[in-house]
PDB file of N, CA and C in Angstrom:
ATOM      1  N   UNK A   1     108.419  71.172  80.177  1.00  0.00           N
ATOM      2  CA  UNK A   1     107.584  71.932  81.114  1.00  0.00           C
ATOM      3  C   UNK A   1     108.441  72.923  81.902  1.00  0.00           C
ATOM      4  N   UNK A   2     109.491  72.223  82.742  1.00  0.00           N
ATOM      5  CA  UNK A   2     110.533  73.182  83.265  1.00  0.00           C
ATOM      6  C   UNK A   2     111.076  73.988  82.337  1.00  0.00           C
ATOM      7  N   UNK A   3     111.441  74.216  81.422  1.00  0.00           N
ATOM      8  CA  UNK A   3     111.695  75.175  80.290  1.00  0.00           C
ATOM      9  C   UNK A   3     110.696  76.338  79.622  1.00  0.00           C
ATOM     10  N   UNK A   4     109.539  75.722  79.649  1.00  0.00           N
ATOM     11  CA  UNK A   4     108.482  76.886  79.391  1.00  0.00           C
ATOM     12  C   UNK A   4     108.239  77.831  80.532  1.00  0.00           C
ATOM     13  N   UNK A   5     108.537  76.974  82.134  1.00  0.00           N
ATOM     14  CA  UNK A   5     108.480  77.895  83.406  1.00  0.00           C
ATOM     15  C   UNK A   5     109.394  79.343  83.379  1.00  0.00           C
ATOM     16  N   UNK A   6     110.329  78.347  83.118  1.00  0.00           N
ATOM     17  CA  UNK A   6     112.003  79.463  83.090  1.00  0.00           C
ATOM     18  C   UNK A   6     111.624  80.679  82.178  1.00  0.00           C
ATOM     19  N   UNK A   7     111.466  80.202  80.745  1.00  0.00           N
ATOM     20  CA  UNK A   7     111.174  81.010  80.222  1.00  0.00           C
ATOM     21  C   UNK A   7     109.743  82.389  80.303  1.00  0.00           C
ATOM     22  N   UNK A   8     109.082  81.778  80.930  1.00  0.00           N
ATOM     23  CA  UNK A   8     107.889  82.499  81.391  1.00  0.00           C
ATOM     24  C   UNK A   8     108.868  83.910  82.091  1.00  0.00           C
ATOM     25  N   UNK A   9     109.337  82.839  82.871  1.00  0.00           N
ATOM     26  CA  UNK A   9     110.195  84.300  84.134  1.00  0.00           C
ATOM     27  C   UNK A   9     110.929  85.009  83.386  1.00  0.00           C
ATOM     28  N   UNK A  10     111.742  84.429  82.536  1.00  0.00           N
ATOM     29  CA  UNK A  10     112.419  85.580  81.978  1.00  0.00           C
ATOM     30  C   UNK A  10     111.712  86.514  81.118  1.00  0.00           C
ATOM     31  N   UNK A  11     110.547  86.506  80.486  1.00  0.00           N
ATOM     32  CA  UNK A  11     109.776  87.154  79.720  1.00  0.00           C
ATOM     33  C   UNK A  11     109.528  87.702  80.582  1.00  0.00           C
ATOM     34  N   UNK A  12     108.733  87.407  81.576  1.00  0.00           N
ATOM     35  CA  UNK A  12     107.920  88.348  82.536  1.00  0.00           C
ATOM     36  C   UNK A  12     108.325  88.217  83.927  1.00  0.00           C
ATOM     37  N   UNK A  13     109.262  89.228  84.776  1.00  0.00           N
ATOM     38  CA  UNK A  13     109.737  89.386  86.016  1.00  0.00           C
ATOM     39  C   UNK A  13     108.961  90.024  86.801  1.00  0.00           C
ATOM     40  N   UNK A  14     107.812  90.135  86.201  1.00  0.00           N
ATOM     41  CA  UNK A  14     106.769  91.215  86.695  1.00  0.00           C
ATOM     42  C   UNK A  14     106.239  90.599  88.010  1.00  0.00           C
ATOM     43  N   UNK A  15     106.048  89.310  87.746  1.00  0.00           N
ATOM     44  CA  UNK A  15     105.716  88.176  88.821  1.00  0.00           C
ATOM     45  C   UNK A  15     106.133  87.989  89.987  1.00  0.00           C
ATOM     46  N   UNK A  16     107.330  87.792  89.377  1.00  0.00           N
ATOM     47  CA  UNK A  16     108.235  87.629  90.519  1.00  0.00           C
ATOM     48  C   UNK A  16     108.128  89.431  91.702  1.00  0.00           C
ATOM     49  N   UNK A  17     108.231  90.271  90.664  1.00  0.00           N
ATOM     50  CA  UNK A  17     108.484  91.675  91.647  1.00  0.00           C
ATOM     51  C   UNK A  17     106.907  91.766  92.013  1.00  0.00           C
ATOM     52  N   UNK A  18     106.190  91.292  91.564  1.00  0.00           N
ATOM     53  CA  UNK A  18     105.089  91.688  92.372  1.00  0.00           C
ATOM     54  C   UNK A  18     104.951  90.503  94.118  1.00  0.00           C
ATOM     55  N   UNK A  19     105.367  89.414  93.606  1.00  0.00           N
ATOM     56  CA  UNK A  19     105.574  88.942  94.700  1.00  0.00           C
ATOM     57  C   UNK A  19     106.350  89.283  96.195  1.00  0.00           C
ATOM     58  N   UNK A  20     107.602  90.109  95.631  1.00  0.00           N
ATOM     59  CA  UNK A  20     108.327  90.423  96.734  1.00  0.00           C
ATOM     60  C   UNK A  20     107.780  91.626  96.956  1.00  0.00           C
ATOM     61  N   UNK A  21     106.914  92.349  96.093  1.00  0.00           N
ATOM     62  CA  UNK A  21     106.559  93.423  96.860  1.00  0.00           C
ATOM     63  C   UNK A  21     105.195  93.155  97.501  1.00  0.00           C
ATOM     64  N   UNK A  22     104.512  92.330  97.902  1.00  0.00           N
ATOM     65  CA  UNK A  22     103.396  91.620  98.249  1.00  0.00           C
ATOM     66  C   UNK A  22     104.291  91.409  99.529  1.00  0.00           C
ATOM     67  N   UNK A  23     105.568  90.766 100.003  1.00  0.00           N
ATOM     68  CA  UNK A  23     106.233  90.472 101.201  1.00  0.00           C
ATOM     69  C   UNK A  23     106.365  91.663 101.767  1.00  0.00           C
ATOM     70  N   UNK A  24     107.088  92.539 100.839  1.00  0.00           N
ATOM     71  CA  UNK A  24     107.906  93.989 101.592  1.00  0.00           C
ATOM     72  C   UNK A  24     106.245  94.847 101.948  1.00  0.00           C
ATOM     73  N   UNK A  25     105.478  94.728 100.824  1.00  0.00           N
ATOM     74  CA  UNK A  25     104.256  95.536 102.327  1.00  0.00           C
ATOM     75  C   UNK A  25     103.925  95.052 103.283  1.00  0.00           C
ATOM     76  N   UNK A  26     103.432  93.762 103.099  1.00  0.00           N
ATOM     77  CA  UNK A  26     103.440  92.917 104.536  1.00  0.00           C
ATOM     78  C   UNK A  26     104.142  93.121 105.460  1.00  0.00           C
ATOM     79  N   UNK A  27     105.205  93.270 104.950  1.00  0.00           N
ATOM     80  CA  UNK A  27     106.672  93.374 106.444  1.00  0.00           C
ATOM     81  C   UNK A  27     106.127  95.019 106.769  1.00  0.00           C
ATOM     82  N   UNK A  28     105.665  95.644 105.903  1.00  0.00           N
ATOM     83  CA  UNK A  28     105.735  96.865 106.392  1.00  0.00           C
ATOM     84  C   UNK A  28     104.657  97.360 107.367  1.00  0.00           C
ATOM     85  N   UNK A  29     103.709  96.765 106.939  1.00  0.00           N
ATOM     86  CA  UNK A  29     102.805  96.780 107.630  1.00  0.00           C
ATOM     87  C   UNK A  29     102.616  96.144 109.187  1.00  0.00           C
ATOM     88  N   UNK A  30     103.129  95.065 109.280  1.00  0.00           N
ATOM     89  CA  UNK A  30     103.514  94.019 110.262  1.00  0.00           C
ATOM     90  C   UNK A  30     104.134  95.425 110.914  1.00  0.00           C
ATOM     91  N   UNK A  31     105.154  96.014 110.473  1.00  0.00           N
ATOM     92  CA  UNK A  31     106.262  96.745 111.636  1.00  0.00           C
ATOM     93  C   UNK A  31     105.702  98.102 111.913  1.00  0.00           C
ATOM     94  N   UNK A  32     104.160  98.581 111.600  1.00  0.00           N
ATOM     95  CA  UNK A  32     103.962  99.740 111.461  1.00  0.00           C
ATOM     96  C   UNK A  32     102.819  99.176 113.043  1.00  0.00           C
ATOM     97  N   UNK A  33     102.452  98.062 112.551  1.00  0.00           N
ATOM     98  CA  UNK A  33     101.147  97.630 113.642  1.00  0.00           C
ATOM     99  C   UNK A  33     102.390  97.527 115.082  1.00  0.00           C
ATOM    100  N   UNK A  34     103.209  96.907 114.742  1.00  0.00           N
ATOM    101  CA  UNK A  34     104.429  96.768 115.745  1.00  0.00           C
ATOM    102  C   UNK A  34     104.760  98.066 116.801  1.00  0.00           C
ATOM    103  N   UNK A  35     104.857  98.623 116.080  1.00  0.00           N
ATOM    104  CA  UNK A  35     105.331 100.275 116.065  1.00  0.00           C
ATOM    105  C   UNK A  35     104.360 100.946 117.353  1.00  0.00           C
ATOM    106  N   UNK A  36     103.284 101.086 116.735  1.00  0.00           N
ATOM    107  CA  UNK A  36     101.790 101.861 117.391  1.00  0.00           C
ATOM    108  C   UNK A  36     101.253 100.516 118.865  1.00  0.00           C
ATOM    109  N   UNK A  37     101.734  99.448 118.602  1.00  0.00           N
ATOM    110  CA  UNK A  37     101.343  98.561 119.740  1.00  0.00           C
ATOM    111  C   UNK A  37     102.682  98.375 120.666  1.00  0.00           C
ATOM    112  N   UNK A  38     103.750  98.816 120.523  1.00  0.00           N
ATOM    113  CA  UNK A  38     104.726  98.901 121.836  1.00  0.00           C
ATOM    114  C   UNK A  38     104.942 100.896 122.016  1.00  0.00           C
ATOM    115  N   UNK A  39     104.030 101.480 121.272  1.00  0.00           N
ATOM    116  CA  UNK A  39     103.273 102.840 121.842  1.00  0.00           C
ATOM    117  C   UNK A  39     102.636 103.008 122.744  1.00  0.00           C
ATOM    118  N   UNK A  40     101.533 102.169 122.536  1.00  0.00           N
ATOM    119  CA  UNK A  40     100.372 102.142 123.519  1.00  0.00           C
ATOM    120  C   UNK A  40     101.151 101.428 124.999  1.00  0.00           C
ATOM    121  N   UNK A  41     101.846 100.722 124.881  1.00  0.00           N
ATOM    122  CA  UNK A  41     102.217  99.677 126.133  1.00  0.00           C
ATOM    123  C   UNK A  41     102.998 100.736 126.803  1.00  0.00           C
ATOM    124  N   UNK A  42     104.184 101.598 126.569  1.00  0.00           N
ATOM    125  CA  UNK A  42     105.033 102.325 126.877  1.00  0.00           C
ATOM    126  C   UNK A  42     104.071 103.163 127.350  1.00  0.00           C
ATOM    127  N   UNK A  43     102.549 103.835 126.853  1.00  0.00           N
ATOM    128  CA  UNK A  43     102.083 104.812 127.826  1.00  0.00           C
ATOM    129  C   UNK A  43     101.442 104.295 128.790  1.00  0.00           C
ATOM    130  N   UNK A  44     100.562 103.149 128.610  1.00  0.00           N
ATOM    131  CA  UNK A  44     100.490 102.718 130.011  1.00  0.00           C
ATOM    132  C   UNK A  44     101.307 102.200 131.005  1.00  0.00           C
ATOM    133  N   UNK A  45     102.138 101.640 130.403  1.00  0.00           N
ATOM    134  CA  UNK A  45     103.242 101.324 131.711  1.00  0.00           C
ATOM    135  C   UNK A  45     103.475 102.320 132.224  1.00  0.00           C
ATOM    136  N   UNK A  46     103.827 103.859 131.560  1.00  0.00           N
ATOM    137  CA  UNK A  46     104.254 105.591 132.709  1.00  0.00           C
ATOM    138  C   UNK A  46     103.040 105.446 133.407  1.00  0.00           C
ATOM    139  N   UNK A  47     101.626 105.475 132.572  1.00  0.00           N
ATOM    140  CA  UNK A  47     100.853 106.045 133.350  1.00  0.00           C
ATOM    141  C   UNK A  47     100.976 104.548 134.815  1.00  0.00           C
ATOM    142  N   UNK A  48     100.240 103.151 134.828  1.00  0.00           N
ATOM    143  CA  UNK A  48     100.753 102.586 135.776  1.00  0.00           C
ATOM    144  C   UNK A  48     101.540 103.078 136.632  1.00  0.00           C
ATOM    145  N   UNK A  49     102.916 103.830 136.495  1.00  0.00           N
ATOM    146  CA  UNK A  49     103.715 103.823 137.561  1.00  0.00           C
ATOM    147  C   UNK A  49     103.676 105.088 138.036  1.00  0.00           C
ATOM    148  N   UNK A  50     103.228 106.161 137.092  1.00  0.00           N
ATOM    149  CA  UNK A  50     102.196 107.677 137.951  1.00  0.00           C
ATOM    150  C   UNK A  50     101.718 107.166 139.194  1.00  0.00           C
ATOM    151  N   UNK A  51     100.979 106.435 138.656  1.00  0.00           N
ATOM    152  CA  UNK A  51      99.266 106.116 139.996  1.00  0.00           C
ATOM    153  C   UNK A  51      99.853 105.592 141.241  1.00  0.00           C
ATOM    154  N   UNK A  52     100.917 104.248 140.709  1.00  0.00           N
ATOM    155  CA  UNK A  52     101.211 103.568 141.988  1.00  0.00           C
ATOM    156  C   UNK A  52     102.594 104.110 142.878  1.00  0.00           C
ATOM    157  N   UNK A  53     103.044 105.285 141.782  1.00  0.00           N
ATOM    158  CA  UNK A  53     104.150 105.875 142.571  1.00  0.00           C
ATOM    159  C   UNK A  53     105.353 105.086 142.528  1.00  0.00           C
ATOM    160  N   UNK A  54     105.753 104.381 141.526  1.00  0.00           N
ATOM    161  CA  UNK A  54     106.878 103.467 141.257  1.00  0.00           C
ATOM    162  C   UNK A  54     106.736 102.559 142.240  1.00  0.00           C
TER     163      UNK A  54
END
């Protein structure tokens, strides 16, 4: 059974790269939502300290 696995992978790596690229969009995505949500915080915190005058 472990031998037909192995061999699967080596026939077909396709699996495997589709898997890590299933992670690497995830991550990418994760850091893009990341990105645009410590955006938004950074403008309200200026604006906050506009209003109250530091």
């Amino acid at each position: 059974m472990k031998f037909i696995e192995i061999y699967r992978n080596i026939v077909n790596p396709a699996r495997i790269l589709a898997k890590s690229r299933q992670k690497w969009l995830r991550q990418a995505r994760n850091q893009r939502y990341y990105m645009r949500h410590r955006a938004e915080v950074r403008k309200k915190r200026k604006e906050y300290y506009e209003l109250t005058g530091k």
